[in-house]
PDB file of N, CA and C in Angstrom:
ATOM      1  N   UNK A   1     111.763  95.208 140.569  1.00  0.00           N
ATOM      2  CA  UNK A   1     110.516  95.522 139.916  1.00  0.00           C
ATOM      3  C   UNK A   1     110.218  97.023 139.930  1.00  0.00           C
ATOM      4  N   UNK A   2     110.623  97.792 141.024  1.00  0.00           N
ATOM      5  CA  UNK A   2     110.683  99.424 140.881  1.00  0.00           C
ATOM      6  C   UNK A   2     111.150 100.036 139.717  1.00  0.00           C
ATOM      7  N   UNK A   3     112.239  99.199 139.345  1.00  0.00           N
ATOM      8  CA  UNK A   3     113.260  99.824 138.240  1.00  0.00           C
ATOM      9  C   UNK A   3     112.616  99.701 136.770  1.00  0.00           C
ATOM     10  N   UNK A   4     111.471  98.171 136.744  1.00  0.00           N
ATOM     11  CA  UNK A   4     110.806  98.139 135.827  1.00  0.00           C
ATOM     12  C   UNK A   4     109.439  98.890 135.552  1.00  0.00           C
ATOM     13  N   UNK A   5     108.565  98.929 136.674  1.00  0.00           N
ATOM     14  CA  UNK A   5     107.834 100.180 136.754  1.00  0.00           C
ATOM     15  C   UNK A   5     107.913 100.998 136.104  1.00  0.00           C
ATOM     16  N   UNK A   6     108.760 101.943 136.599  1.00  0.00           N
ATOM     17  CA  UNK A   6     109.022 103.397 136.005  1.00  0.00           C
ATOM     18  C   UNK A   6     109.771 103.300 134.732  1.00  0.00           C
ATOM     19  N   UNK A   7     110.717 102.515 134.626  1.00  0.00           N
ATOM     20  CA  UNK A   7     111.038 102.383 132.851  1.00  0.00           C
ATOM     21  C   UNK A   7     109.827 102.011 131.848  1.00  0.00           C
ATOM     22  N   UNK A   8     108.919 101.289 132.444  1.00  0.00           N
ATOM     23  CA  UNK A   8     108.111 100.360 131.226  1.00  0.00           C
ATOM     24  C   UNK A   8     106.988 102.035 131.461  1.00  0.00           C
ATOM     25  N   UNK A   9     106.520 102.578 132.673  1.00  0.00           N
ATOM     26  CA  UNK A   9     105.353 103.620 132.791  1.00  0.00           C
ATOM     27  C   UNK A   9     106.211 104.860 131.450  1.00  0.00           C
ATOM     28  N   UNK A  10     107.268 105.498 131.577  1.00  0.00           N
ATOM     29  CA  UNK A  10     107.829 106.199 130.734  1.00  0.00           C
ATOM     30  C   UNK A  10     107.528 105.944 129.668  1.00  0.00           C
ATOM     31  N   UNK A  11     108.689 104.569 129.150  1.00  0.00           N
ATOM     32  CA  UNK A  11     108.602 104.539 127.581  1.00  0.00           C
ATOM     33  C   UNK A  11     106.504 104.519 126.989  1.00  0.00           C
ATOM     34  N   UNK A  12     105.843 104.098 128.124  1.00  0.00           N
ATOM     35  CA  UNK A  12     104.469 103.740 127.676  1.00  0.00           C
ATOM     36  C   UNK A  12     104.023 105.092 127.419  1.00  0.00           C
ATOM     37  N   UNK A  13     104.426 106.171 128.537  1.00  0.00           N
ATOM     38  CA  UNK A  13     103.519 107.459 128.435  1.00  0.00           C
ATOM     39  C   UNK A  13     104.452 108.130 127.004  1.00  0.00           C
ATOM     40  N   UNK A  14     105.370 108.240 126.570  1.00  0.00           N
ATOM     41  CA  UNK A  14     105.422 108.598 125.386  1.00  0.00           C
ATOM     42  C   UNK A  14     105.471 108.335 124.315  1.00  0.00           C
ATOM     43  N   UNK A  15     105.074 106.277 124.180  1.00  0.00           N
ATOM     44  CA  UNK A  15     104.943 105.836 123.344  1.00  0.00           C
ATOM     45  C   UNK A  15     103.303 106.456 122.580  1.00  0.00           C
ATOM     46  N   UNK A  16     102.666 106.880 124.211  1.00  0.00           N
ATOM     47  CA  UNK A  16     101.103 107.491 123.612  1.00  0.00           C
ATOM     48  C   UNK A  16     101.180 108.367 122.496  1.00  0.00           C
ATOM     49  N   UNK A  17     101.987 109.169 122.719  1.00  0.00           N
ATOM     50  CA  UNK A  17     101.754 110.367 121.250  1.00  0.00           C
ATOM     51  C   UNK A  17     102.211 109.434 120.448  1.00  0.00           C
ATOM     52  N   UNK A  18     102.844 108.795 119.928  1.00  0.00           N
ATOM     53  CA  UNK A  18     102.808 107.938 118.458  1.00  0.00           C
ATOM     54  C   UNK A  18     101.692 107.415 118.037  1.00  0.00           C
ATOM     55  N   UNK A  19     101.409 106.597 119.388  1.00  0.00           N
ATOM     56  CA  UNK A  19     100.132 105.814 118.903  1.00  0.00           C
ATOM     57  C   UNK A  19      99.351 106.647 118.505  1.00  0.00           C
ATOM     58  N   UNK A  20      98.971 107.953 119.025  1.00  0.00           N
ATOM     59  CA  UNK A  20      97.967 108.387 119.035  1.00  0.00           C
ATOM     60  C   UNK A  20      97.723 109.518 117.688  1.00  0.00           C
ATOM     61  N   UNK A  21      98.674 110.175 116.971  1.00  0.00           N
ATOM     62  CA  UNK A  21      98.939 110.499 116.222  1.00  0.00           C
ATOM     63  C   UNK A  21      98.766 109.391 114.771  1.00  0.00           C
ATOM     64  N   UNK A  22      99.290 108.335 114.953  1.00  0.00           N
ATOM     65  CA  UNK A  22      99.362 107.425 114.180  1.00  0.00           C
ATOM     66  C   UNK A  22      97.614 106.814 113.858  1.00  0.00           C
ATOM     67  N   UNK A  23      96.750 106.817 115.350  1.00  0.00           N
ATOM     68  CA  UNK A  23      95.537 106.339 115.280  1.00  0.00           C
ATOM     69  C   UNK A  23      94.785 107.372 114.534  1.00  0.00           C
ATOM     70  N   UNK A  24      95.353 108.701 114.714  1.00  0.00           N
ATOM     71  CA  UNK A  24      94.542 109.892 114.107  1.00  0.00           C
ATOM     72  C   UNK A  24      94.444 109.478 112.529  1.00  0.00           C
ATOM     73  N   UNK A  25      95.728 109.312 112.240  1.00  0.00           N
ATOM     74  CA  UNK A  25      95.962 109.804 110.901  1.00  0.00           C
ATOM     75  C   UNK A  25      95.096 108.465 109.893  1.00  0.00           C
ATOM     76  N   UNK A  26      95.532 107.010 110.492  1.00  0.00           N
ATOM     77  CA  UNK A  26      94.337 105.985 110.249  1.00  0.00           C
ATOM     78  C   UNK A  26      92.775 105.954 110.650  1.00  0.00           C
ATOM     79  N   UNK A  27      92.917 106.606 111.539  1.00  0.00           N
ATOM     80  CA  UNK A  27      91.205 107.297 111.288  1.00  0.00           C
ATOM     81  C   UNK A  27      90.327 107.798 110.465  1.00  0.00           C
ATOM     82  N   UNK A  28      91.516 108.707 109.888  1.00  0.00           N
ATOM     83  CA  UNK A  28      91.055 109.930 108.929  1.00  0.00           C
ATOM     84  C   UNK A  28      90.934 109.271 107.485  1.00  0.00           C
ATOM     85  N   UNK A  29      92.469 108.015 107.180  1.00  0.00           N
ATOM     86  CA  UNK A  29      92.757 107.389 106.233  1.00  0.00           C
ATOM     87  C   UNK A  29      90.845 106.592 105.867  1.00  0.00           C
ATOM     88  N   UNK A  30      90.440 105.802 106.994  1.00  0.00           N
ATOM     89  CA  UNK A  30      89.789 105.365 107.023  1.00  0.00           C
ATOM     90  C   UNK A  30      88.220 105.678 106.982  1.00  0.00           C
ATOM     91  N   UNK A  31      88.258 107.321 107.451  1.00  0.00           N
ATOM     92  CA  UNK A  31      87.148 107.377 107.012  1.00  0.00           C
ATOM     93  C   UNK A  31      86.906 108.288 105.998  1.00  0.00           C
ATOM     94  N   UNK A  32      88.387 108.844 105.256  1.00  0.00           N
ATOM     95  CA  UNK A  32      88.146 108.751 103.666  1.00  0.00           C
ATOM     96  C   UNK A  32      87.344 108.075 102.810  1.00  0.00           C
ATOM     97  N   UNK A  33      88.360 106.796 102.986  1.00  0.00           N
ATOM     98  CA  UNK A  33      88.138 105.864 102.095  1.00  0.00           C
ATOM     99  C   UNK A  33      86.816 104.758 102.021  1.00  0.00           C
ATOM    100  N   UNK A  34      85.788 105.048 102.993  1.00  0.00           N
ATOM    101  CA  UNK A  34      84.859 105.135 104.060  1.00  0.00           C
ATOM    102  C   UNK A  34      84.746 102.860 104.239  1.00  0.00           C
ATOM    103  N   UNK A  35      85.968 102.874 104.204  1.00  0.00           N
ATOM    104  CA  UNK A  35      85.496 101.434 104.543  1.00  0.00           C
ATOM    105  C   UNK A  35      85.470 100.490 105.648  1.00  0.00           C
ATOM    106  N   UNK A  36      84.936 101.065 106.618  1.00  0.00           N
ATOM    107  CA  UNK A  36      84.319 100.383 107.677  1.00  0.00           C
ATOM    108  C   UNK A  36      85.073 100.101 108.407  1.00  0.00           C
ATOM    109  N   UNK A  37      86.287 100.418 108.199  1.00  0.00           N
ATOM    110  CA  UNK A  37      87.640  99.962 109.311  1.00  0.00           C
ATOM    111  C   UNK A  37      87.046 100.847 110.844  1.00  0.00           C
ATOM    112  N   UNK A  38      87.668  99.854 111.605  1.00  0.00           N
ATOM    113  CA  UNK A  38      87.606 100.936 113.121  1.00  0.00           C
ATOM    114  C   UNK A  38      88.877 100.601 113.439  1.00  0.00           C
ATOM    115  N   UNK A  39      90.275 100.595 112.910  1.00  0.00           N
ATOM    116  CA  UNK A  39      91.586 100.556 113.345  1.00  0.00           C
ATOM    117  C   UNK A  39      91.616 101.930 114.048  1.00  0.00           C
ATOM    118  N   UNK A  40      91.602 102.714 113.398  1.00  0.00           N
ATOM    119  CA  UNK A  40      92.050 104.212 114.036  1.00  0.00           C
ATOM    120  C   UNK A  40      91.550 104.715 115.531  1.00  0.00           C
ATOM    121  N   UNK A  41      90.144 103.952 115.792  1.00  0.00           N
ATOM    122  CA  UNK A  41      89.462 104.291 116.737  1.00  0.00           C
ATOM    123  C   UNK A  41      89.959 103.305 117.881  1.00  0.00           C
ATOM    124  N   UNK A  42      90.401 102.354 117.538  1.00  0.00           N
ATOM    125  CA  UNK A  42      91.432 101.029 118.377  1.00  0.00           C
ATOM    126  C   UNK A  42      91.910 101.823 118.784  1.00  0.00           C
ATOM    127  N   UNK A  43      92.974 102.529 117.984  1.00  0.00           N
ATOM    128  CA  UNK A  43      94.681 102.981 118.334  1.00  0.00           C
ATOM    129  C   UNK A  43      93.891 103.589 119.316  1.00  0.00           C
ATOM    130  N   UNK A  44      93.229 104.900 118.823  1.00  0.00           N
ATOM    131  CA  UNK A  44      93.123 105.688 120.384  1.00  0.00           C
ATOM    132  C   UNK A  44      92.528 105.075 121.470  1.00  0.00           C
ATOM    133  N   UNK A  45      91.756 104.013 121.477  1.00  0.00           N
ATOM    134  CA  UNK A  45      91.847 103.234 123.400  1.00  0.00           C
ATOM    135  C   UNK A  45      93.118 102.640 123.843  1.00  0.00           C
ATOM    136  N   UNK A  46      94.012 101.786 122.554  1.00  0.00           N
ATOM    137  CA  UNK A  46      95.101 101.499 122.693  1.00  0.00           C
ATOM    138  C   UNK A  46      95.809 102.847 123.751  1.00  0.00           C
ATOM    139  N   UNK A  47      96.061 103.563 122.692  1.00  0.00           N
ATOM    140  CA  UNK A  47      96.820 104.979 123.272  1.00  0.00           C
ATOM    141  C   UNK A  47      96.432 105.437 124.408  1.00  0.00           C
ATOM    142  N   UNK A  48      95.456 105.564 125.034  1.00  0.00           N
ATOM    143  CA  UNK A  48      94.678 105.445 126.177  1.00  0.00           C
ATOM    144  C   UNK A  48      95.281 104.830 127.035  1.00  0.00           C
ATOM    145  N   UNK A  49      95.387 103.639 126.884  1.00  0.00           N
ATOM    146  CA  UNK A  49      95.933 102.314 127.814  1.00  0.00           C
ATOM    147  C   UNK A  49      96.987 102.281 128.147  1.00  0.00           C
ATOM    148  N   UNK A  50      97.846 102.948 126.982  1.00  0.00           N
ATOM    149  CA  UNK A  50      98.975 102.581 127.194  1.00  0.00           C
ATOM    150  C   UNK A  50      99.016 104.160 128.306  1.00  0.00           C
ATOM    151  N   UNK A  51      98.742 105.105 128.228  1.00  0.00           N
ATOM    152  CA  UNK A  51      98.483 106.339 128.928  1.00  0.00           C
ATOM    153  C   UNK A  51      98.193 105.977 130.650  1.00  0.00           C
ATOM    154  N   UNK A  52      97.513 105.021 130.271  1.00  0.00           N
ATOM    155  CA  UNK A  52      96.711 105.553 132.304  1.00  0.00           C
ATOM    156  C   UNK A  52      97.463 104.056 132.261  1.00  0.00           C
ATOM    157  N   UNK A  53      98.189 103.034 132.009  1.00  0.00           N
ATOM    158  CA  UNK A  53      98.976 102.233 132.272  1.00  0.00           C
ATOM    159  C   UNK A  53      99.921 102.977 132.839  1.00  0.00           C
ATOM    160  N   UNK A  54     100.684 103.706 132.253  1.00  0.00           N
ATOM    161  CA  UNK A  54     101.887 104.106 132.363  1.00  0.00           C
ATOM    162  C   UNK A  54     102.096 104.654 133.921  1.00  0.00           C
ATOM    163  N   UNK A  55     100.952 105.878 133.940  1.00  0.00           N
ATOM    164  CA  UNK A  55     101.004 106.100 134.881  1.00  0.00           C
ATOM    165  C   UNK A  55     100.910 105.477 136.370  1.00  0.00           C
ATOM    166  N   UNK A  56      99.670 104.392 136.443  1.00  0.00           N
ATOM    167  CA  UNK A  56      99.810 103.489 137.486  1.00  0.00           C
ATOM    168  C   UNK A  56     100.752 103.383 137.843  1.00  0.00           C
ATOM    169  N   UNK A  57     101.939 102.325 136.579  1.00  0.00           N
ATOM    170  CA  UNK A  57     102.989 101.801 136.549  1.00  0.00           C
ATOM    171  C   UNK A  57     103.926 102.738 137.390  1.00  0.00           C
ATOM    172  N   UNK A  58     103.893 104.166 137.223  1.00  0.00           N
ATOM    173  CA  UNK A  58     104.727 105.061 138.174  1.00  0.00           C
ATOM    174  C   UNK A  58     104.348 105.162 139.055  1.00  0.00           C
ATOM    175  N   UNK A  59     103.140 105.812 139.610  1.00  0.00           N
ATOM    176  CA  UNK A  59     102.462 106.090 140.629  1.00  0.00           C
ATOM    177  C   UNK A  59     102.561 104.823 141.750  1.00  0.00           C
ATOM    178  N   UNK A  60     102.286 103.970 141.288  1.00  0.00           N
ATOM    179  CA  UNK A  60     102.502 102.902 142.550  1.00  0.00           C
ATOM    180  C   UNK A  60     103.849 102.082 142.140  1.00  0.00           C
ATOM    181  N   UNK A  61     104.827 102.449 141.912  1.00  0.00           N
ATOM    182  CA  UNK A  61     105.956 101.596 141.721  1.00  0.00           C
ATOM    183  C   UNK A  61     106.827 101.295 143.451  1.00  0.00           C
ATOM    184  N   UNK A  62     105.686 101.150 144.271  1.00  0.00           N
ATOM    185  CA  UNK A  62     106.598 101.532 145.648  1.00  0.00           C
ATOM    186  C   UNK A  62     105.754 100.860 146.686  1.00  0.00           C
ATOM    187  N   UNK A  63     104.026 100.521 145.559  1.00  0.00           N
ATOM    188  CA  UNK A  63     103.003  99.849 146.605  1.00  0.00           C
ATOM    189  C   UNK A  63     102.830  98.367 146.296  1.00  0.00           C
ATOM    190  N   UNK A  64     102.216  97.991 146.881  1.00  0.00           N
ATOM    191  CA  UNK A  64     101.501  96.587 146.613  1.00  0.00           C
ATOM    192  C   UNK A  64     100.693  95.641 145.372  1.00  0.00           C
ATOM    193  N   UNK A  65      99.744  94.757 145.630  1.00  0.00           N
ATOM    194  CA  UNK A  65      99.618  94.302 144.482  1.00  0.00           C
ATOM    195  C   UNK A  65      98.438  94.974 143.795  1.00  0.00           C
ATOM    196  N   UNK A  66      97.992  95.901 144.479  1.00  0.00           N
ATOM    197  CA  UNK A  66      96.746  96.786 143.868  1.00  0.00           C
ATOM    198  C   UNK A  66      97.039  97.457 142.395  1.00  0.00           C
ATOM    199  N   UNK A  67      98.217  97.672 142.725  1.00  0.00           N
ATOM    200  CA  UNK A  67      98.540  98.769 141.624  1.00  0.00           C
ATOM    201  C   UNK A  67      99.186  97.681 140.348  1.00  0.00           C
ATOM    202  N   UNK A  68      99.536  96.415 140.583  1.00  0.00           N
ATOM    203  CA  UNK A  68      99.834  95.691 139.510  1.00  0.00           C
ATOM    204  C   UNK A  68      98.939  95.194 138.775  1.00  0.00           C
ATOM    205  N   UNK A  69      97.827  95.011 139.995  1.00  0.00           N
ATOM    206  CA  UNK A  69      96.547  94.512 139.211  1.00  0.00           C
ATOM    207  C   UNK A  69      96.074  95.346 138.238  1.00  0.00           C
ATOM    208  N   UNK A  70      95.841  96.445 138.650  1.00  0.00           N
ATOM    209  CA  UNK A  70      95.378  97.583 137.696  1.00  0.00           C
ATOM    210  C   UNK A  70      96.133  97.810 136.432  1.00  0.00           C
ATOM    211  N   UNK A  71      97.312  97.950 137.205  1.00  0.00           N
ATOM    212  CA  UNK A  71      98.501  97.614 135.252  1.00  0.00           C
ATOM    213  C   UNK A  71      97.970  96.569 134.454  1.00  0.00           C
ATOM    214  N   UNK A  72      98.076  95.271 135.065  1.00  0.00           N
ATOM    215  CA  UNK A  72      96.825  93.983 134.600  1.00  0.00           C
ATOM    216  C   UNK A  72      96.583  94.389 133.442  1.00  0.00           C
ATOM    217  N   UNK A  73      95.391  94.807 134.100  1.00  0.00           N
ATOM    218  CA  UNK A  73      94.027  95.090 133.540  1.00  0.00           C
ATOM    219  C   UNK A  73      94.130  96.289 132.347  1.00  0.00           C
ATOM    220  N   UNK A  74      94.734  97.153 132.959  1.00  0.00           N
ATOM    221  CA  UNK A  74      94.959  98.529 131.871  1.00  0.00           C
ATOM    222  C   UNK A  74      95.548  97.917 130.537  1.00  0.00           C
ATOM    223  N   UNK A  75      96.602  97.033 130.357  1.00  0.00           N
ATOM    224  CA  UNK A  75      97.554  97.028 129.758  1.00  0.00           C
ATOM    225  C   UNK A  75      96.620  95.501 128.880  1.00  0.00           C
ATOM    226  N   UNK A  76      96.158  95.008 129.439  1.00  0.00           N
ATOM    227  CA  UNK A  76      95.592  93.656 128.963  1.00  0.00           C
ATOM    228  C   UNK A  76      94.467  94.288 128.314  1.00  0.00           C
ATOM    229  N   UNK A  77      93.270  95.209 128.702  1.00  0.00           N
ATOM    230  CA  UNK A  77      92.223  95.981 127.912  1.00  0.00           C
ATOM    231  C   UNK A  77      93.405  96.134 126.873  1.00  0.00           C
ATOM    232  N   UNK A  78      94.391  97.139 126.657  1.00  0.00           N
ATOM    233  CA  UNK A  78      94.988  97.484 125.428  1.00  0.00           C
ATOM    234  C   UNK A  78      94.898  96.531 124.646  1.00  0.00           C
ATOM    235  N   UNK A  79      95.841  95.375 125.096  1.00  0.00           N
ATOM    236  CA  UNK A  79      96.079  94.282 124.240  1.00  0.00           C
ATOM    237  C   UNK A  79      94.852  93.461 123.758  1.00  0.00           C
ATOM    238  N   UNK A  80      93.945  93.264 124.017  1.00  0.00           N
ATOM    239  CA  UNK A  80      92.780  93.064 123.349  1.00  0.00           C
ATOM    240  C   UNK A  80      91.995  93.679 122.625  1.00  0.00           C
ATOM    241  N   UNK A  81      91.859  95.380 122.462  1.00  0.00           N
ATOM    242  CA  UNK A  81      91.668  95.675 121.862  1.00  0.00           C
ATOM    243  C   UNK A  81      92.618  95.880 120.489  1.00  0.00           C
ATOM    244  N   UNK A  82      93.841  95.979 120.834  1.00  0.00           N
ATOM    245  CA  UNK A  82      94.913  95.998 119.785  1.00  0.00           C
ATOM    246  C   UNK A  82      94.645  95.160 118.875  1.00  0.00           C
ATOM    247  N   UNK A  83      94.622  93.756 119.270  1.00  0.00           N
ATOM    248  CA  UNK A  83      94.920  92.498 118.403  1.00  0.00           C
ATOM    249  C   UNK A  83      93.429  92.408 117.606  1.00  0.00           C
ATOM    250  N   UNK A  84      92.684  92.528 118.344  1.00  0.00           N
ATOM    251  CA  UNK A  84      91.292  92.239 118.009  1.00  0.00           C
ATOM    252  C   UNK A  84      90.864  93.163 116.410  1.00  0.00           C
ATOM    253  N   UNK A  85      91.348  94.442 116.948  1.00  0.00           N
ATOM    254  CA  UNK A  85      90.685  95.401 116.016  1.00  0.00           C
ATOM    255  C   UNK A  85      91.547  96.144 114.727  1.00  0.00           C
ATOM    256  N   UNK A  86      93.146  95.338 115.133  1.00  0.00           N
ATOM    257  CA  UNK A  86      93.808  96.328 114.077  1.00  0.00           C
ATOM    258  C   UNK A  86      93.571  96.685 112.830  1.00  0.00           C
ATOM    259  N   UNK A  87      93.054  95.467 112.420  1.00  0.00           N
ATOM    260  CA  UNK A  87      92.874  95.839 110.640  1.00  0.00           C
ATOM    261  C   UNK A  87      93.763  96.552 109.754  1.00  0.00           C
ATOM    262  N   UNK A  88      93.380  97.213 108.835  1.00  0.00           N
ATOM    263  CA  UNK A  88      94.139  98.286 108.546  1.00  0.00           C
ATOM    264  C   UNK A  88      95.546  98.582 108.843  1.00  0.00           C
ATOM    265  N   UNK A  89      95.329  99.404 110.260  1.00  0.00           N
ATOM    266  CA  UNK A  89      96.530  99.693 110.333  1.00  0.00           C
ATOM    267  C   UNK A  89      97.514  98.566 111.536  1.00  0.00           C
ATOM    268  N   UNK A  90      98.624  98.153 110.865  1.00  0.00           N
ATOM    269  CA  UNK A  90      99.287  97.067 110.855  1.00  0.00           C
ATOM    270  C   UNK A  90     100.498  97.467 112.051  1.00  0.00           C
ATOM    271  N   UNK A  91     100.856  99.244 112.687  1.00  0.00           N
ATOM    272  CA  UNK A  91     101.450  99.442 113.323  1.00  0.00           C
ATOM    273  C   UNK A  91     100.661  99.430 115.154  1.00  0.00           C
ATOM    274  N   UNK A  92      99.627  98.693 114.778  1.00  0.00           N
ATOM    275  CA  UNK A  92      98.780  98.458 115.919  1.00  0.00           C
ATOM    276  C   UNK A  92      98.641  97.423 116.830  1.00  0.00           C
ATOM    277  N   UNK A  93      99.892  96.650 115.833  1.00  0.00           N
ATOM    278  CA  UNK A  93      99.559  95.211 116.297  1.00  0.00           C
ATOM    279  C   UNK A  93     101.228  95.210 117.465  1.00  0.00           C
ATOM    280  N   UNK A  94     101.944  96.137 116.945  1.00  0.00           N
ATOM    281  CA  UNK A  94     103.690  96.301 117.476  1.00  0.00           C
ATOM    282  C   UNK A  94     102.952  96.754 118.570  1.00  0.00           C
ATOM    283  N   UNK A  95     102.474  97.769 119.252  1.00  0.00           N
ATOM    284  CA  UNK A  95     101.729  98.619 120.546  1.00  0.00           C
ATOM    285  C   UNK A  95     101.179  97.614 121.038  1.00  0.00           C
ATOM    286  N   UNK A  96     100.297  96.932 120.597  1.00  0.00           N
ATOM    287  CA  UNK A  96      99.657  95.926 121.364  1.00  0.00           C
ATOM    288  C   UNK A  96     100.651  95.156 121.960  1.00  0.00           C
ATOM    289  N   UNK A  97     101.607  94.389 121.181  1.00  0.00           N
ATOM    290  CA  UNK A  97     102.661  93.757 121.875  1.00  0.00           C
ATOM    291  C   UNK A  97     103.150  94.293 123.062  1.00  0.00           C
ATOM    292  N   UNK A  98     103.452  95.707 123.015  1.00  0.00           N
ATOM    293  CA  UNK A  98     103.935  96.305 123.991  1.00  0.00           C
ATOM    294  C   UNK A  98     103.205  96.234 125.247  1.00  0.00           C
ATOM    295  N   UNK A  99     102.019  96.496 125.017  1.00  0.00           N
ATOM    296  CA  UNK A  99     101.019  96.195 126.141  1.00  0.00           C
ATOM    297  C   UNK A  99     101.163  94.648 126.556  1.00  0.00           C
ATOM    298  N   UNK A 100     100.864  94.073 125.746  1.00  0.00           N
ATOM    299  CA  UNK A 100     100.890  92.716 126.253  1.00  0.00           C
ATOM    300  C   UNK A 100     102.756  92.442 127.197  1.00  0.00           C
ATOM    301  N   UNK A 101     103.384  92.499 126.271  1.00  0.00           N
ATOM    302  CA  UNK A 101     104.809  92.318 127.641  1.00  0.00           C
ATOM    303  C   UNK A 101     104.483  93.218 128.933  1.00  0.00           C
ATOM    304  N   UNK A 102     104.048  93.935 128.646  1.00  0.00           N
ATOM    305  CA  UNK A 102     103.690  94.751 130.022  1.00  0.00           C
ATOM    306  C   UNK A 102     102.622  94.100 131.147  1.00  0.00           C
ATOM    307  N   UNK A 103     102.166  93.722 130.337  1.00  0.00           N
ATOM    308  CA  UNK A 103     100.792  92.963 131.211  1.00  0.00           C
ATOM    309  C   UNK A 103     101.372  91.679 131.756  1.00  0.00           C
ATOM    310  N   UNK A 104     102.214  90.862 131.288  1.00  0.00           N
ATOM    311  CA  UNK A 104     102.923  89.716 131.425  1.00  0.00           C
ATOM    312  C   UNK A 104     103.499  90.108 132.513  1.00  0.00           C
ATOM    313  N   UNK A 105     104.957  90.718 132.311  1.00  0.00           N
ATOM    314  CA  UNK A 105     105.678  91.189 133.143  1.00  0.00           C
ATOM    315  C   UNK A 105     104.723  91.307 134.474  1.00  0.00           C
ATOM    316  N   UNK A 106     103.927  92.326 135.122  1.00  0.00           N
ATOM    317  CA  UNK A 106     103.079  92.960 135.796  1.00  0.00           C
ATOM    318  C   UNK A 106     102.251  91.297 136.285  1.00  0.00           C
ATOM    319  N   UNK A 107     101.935  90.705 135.671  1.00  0.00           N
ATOM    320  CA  UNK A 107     101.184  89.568 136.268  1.00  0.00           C
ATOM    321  C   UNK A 107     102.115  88.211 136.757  1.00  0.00           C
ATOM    322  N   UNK A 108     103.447  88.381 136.473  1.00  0.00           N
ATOM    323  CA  UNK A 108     104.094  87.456 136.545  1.00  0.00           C
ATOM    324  C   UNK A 108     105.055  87.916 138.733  1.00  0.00           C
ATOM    325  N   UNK A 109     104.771  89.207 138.593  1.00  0.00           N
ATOM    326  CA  UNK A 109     105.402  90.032 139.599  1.00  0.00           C
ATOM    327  C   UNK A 109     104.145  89.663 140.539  1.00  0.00           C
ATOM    328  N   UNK A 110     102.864  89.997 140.040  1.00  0.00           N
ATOM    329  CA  UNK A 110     102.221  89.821 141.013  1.00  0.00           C
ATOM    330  C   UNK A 110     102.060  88.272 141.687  1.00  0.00           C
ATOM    331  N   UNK A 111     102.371  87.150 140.743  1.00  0.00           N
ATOM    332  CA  UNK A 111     102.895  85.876 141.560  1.00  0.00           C
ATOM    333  C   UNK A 111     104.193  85.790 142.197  1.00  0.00           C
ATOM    334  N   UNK A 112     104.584  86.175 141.981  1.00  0.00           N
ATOM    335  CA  UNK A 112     106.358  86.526 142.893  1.00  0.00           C
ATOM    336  C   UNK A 112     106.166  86.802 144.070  1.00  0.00           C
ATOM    337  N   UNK A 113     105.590  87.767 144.128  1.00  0.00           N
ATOM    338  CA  UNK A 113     104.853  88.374 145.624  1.00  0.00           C
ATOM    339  C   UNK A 113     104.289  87.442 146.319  1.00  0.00           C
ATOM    340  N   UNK A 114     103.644  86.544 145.454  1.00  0.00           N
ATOM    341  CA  UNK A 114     102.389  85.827 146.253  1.00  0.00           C
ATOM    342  C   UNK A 114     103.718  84.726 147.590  1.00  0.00           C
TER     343      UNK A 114
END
């Protein structure tokens, strides 16, 4: 589970600049076109999540179940906001996934332990 930690915290912390770039640019799309979408504003808590996920995910890849819980939670906020709010933009719903295996993974470890 160390080995997954720090692989899944990585690919997450630089999956952020996509998302987050990507949330910009559907933001902007969106409030062009002024129609009420809040996809863009998703991505960036998404991007967020996947951000201070990541890091947990490193930072405690060595402790207990505190730090899985918190992945939990970080990674599961993403995924609910992902799914919930994508609208629009349709590359919101792939990130969310990501969060969600992450959150799985991370909750499935923390019964292993038990």
């Amino acid at each position: 589970m160390k080995t997954w930690r720090l692989v899944s915290g990585i690919i997450s912390i630089v999956l952020t600049f996509f998302v987050m770039f990507q949330s910009c640019a559907a933001g902007f799309v969106n409030t062009i076109e002024a129609n009420g979408d809040v996809s863009g504003s998703a991505g960036v808590i998404v991007s967020i999540m996947l951000l201070s996920g990541g890091i947990v995910s490193i930072a405690t890849r060595r402790g207990g179940r505190g730090g899985l819980i918190a992945t939990v939670v970080l990674y599961s906020i993403g995924t609910l906001v992902g799914f919930l709010l994508a609208g629009d933009f349709s590359d919101l719903i792939i990130w969310s996934f990501w969060c969600m295996i992450n959150a799985g993974i991370a909750f499935f470890a923390i019964l292993k332990d038990l």
